[in-house]
N, C-alpha and C. Protein backbone atom coordinates (compact mmCIF):
# COMPACT_ATOMS: atom_id res chain seq x y z
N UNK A 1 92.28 191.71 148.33
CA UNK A 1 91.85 191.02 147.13
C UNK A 1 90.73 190.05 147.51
N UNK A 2 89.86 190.41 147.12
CA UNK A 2 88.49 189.91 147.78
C UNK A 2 88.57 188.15 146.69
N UNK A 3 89.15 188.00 145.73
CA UNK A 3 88.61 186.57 144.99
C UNK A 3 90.04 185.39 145.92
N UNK A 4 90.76 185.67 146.87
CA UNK A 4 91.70 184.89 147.34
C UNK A 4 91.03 184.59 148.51
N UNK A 5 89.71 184.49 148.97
CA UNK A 5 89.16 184.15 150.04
C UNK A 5 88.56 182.85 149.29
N UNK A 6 88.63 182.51 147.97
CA UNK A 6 87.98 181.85 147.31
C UNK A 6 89.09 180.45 147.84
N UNK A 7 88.72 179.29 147.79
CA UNK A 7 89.67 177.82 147.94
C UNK A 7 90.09 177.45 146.93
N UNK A 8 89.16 177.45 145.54
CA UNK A 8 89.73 177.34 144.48
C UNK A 8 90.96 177.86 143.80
N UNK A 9 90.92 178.98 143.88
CA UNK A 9 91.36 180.04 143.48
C UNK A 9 92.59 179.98 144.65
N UNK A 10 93.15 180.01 145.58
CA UNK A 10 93.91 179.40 146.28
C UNK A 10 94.93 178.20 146.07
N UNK A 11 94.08 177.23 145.70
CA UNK A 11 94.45 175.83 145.59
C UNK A 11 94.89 176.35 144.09
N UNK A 12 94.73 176.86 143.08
CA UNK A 12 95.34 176.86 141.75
C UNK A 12 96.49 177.76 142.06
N UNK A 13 95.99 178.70 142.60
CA UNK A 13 97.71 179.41 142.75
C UNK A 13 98.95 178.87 143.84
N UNK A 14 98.39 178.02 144.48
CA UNK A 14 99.76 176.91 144.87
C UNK A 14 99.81 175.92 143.87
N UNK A 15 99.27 175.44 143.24
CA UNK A 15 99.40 174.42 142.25
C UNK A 15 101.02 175.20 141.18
N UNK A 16 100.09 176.40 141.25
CA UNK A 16 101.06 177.36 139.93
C UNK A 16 102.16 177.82 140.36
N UNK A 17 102.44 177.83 142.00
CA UNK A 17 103.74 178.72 142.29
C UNK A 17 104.33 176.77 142.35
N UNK A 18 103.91 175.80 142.77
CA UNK A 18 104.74 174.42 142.87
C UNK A 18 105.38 174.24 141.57
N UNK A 19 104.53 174.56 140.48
CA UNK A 19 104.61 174.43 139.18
C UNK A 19 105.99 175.16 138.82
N UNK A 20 106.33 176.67 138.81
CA UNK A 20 106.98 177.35 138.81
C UNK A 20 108.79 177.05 139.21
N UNK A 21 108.25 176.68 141.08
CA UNK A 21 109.22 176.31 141.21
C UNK A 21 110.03 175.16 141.16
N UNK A 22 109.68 174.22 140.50
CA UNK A 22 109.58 172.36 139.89
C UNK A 22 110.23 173.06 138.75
N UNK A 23 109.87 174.13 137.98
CA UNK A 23 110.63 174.33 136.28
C UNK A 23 111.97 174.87 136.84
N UNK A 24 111.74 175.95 137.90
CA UNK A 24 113.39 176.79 137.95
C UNK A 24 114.11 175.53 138.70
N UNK A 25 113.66 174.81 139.23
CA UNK A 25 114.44 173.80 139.99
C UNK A 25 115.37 173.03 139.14
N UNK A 26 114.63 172.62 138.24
CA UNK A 26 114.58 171.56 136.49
C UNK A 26 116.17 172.59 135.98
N UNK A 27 115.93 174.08 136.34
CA UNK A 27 117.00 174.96 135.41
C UNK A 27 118.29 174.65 136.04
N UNK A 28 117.79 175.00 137.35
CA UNK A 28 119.15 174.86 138.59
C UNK A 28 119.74 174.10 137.66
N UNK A 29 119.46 172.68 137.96
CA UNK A 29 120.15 171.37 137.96
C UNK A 29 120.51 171.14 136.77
N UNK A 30 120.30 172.01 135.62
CA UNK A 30 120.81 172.04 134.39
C UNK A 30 122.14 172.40 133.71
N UNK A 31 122.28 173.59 135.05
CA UNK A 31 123.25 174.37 135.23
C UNK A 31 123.15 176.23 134.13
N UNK A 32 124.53 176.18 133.92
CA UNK A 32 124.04 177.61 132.67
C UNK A 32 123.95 177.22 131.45
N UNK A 33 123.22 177.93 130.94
CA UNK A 33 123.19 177.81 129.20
C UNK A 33 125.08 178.01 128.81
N UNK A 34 125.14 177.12 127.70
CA UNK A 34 126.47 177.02 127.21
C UNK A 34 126.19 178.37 126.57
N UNK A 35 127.71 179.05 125.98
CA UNK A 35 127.80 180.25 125.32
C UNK A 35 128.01 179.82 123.77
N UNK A 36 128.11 180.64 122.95
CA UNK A 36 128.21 180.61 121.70
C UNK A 36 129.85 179.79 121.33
N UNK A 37 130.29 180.16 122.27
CA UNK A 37 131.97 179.58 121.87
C UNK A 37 131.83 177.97 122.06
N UNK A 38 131.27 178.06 123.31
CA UNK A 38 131.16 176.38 123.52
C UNK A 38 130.63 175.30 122.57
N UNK A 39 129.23 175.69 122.13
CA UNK A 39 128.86 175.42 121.06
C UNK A 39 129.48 175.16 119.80
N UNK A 40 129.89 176.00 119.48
CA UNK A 40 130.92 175.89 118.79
C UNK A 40 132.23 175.05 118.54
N UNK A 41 132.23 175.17 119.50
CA UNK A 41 133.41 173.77 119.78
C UNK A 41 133.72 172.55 119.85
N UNK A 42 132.23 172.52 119.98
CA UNK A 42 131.27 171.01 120.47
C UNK A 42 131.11 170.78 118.50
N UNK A 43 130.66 171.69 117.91
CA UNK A 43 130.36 171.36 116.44
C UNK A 43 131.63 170.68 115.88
N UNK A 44 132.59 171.65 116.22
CA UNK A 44 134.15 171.16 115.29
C UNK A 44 134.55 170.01 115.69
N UNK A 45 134.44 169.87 117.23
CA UNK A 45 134.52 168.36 117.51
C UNK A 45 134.00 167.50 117.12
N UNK A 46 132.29 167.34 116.58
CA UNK A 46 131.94 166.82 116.19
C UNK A 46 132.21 166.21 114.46
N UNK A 47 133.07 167.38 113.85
CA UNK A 47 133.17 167.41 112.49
C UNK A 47 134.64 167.07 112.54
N UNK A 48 135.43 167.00 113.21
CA UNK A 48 136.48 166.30 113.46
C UNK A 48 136.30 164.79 113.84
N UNK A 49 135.71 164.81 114.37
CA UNK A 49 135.31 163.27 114.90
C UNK A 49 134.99 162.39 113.73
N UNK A 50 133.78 162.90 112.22
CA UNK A 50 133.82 162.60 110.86
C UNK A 50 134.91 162.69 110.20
N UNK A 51 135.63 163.16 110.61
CA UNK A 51 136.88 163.16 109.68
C UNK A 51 138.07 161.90 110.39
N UNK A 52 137.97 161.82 111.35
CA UNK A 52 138.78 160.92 111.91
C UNK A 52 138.12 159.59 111.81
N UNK A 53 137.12 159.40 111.57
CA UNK A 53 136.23 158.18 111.16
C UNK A 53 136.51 157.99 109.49
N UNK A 54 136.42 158.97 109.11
CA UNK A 54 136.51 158.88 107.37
C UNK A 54 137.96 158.19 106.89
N UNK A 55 139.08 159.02 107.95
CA UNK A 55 140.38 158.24 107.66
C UNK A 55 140.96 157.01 108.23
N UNK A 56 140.05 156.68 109.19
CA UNK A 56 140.19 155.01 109.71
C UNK A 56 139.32 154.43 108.76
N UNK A 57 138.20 154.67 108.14
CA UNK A 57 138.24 153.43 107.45
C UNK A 57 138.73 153.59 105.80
N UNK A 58 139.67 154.89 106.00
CA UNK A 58 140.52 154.45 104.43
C UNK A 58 141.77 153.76 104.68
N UNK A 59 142.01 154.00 105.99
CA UNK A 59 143.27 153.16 106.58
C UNK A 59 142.88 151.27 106.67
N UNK A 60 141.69 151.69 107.00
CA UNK A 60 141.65 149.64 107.17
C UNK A 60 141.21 149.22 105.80
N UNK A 61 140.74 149.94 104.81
CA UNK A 61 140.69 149.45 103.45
C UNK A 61 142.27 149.72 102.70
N UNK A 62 143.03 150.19 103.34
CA UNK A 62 144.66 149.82 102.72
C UNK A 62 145.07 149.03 103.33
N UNK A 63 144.75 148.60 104.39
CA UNK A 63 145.65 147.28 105.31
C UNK A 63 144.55 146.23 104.62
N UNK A 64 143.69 146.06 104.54
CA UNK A 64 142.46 144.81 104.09
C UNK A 64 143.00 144.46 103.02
N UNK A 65 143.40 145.21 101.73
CA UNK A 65 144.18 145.47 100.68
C UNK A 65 145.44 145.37 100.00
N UNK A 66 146.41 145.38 101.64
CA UNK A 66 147.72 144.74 101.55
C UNK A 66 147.60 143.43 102.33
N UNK A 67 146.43 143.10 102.89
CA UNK A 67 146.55 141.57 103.46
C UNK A 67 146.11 140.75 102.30
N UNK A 68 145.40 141.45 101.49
CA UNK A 68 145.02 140.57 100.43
C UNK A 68 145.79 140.66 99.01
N UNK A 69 147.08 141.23 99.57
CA UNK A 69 148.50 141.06 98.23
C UNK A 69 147.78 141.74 97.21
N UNK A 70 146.92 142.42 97.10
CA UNK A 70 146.50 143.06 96.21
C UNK A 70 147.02 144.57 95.65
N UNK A 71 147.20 145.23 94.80
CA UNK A 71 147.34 146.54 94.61
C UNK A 71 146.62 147.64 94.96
N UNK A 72 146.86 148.57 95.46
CA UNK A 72 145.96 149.61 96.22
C UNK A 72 145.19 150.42 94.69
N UNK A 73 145.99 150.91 93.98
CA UNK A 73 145.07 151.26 92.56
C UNK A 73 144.31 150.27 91.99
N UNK A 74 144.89 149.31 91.88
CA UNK A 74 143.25 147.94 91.33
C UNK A 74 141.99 148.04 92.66
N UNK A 75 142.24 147.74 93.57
CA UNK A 75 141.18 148.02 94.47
C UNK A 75 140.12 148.81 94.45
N UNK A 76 140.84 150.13 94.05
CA UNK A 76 140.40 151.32 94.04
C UNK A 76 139.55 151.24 92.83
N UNK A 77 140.32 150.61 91.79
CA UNK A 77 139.63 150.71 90.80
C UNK A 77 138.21 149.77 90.73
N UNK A 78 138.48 148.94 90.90
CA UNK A 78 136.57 148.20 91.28
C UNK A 78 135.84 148.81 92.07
N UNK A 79 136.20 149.75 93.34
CA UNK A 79 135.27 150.72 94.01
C UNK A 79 134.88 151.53 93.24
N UNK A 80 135.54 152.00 92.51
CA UNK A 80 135.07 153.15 91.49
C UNK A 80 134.04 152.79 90.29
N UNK A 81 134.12 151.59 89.77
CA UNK A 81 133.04 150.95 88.89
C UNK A 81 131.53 150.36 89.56
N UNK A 82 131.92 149.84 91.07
CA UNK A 82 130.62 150.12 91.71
C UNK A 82 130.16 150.98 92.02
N UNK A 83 131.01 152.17 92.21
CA UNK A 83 130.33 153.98 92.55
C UNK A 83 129.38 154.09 91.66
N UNK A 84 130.15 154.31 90.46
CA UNK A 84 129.32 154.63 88.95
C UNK A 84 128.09 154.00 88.76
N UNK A 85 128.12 152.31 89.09
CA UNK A 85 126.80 151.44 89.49
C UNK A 85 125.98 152.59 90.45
N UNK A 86 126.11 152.72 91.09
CA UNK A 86 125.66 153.33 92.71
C UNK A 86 124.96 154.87 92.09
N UNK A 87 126.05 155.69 91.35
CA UNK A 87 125.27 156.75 90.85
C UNK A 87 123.98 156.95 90.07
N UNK A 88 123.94 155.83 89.65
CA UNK A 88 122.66 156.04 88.71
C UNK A 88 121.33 155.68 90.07
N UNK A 89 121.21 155.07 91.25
CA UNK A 89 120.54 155.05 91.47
C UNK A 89 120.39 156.35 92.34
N UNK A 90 121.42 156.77 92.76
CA UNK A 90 121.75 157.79 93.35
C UNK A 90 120.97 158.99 92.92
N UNK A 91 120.47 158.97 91.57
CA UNK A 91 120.09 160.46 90.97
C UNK A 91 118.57 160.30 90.80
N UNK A 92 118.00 158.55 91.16
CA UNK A 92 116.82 158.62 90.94
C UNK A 92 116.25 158.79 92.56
N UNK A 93 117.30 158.69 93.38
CA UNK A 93 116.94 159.37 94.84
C UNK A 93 117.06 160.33 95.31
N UNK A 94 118.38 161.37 94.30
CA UNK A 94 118.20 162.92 94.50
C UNK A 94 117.09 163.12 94.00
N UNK A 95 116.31 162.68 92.56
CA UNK A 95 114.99 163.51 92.23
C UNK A 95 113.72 163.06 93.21
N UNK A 96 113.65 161.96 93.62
CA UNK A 96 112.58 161.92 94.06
C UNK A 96 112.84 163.33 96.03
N UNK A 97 113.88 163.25 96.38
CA UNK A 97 114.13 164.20 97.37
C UNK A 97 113.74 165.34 96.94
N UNK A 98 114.35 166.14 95.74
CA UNK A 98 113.88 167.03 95.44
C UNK A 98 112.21 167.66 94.81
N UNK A 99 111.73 166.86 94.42
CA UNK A 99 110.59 166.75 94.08
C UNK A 99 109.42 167.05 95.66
N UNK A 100 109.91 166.11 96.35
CA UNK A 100 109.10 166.24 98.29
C UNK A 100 109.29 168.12 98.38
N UNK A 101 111.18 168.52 97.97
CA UNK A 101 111.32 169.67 98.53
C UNK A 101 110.25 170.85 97.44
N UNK A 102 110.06 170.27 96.34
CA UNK A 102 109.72 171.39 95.52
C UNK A 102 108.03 171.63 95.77
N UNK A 103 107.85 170.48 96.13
CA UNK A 103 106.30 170.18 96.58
C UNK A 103 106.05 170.98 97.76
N UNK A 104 106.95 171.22 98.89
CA UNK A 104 106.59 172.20 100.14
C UNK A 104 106.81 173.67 100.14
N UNK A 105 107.76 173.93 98.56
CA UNK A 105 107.91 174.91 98.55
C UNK A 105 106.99 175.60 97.46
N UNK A 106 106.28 174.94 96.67
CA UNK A 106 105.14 175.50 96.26
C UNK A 106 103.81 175.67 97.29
N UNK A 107 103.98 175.22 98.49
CA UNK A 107 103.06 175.29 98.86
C UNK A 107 102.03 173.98 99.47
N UNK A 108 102.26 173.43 98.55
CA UNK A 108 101.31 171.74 98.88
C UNK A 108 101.81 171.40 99.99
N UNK A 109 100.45 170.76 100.81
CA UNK A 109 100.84 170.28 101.57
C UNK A 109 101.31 169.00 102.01
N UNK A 110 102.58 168.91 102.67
CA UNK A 110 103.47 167.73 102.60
C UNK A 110 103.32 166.97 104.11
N UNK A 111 102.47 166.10 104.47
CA UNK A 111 102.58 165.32 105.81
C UNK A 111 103.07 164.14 106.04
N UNK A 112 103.57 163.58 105.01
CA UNK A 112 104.20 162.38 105.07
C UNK A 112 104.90 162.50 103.97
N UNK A 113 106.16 161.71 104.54
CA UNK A 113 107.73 161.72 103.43
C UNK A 113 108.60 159.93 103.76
N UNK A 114 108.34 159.41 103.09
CA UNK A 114 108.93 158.26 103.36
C UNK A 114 109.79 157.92 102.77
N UNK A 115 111.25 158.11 103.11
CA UNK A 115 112.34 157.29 102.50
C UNK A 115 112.94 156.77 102.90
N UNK A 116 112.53 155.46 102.77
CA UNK A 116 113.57 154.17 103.62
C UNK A 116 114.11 153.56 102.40
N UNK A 117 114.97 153.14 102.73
CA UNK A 117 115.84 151.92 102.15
C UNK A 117 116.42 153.07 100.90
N UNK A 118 116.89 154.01 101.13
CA UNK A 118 117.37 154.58 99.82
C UNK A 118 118.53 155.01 99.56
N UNK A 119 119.38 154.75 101.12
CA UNK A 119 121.12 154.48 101.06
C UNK A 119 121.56 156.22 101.00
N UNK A 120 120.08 157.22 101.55
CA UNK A 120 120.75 158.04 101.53
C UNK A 120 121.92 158.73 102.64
N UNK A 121 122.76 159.37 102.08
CA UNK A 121 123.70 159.82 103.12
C UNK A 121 123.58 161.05 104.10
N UNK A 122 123.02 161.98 103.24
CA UNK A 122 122.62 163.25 104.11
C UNK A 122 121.32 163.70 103.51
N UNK A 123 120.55 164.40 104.60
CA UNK A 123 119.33 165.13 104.22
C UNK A 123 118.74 166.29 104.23
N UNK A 124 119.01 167.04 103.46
CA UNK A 124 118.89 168.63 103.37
C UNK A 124 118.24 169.57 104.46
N UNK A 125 118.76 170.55 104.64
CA UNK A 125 118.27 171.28 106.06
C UNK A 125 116.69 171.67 105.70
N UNK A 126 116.27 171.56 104.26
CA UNK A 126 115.03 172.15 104.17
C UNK A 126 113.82 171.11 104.48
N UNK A 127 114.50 170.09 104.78
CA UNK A 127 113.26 169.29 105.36
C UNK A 127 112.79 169.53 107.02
N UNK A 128 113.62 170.42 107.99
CA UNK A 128 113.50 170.60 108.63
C UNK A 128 112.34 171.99 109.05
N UNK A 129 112.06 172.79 107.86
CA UNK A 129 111.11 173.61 107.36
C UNK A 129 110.05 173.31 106.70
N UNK A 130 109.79 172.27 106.84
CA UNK A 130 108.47 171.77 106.11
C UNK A 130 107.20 172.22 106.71
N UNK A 131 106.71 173.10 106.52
CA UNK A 131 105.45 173.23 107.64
C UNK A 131 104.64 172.50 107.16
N UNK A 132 103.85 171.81 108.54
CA UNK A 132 102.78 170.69 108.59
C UNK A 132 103.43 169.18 108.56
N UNK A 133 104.54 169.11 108.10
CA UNK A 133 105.46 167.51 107.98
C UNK A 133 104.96 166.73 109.04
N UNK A 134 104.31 165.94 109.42
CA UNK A 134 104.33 164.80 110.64
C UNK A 134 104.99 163.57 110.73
N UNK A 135 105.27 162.76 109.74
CA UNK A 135 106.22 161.87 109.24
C UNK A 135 107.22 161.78 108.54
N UNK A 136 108.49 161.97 109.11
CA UNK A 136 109.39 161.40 108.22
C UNK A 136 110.43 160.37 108.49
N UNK A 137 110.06 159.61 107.62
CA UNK A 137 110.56 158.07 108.16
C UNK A 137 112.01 157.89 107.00
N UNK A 138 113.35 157.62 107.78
CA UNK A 138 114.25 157.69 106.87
C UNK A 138 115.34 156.94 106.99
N UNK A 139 114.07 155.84 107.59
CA UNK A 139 115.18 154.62 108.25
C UNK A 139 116.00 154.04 107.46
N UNK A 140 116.76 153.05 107.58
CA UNK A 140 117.53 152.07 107.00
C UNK A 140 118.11 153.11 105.84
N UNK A 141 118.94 154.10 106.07
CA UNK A 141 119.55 154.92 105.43
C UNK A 141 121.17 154.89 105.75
N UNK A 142 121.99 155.68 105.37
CA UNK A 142 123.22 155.58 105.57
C UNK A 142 123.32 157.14 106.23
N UNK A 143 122.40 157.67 107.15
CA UNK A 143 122.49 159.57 107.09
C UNK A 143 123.78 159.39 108.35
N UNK A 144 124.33 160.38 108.17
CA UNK A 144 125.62 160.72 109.06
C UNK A 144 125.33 162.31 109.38
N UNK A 145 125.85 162.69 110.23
CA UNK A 145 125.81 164.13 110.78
C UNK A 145 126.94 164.57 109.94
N UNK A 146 126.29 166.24 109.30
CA UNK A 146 127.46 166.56 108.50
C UNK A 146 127.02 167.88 109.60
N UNK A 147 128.52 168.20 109.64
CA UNK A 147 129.15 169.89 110.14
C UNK A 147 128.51 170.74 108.83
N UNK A 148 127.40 171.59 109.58
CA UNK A 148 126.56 172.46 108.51
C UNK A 148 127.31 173.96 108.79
N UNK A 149 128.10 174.44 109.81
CA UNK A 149 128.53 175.87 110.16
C UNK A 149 129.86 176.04 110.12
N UNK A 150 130.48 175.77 108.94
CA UNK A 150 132.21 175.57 108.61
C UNK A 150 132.52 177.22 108.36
């Protein structure tokens, strides 16, 4: 091979086999790719883990509730009149969500999405398909990981 007498050409193909073996090295130490089961398992755990969070804090809002000699149905019942408060703003933050989604799915292009402060809880998988999206800022939200593969 007459162009490997070249130095350049030399010097790049050790550059590229160092290169090479720096990535499989990177794999080694990674170990194996998990299998589909594992994965899997790791999800339910994770969606168990929401559920075991969901019922500790209905448990410390019945003990908060009996420390405060109060009735567990009256309690309940003022949560439920602030929900109803809560829904109405709730629907002017599903439309404006949906509106971003209907906008990428006609086509327009969508590069910035800003929703902060809007107490939302979860955020639809189709924002993750946005082609062209560069910003989305969705701080100071309430988002929780929901188990999407039940």
């Amino acid at each position: 091979m007459p162009g490997l007498r070249h130095t350049s050409v030399l010097h790049a193909m050790s550059r590229a086999v160092a290169d090479v073996y720096a990535a499989l090295s990177a794999l080694q130490d990674l170990g194996p790719c998990p299998d589909h089961e594992l994965v899997d398992s790791s999800r339910a755990l994770i969606a168990y883990e929401a559920l075991l969070h969901e019922a500790k804090a209905r448990l410390e809002k019945v003990y908060r509730t009996a420390m405060e000699g109060r009735d567990l149905e009256e309690a309940e019942g003022k949560d439920e009149s602030a929900a109803a408060g809560a829904e109405a703003g709730d629907a002017a933050v599903h439309e404006e969500v949906v509106a971003v989604l209907k906008q990428a799915e006609e086509g327009k292009l969508v590069e910035n999405v800003r929703l902060m402060d809007r107490n939302l809880r979860c955020l639809p998988e189709a924002f993750g398909r946005i082609q062209g999206l560069r910003v989305l800022d969705v701080s100071h939200n309430q988002l929780q990981y929901a188990h999407l593969y039940q």
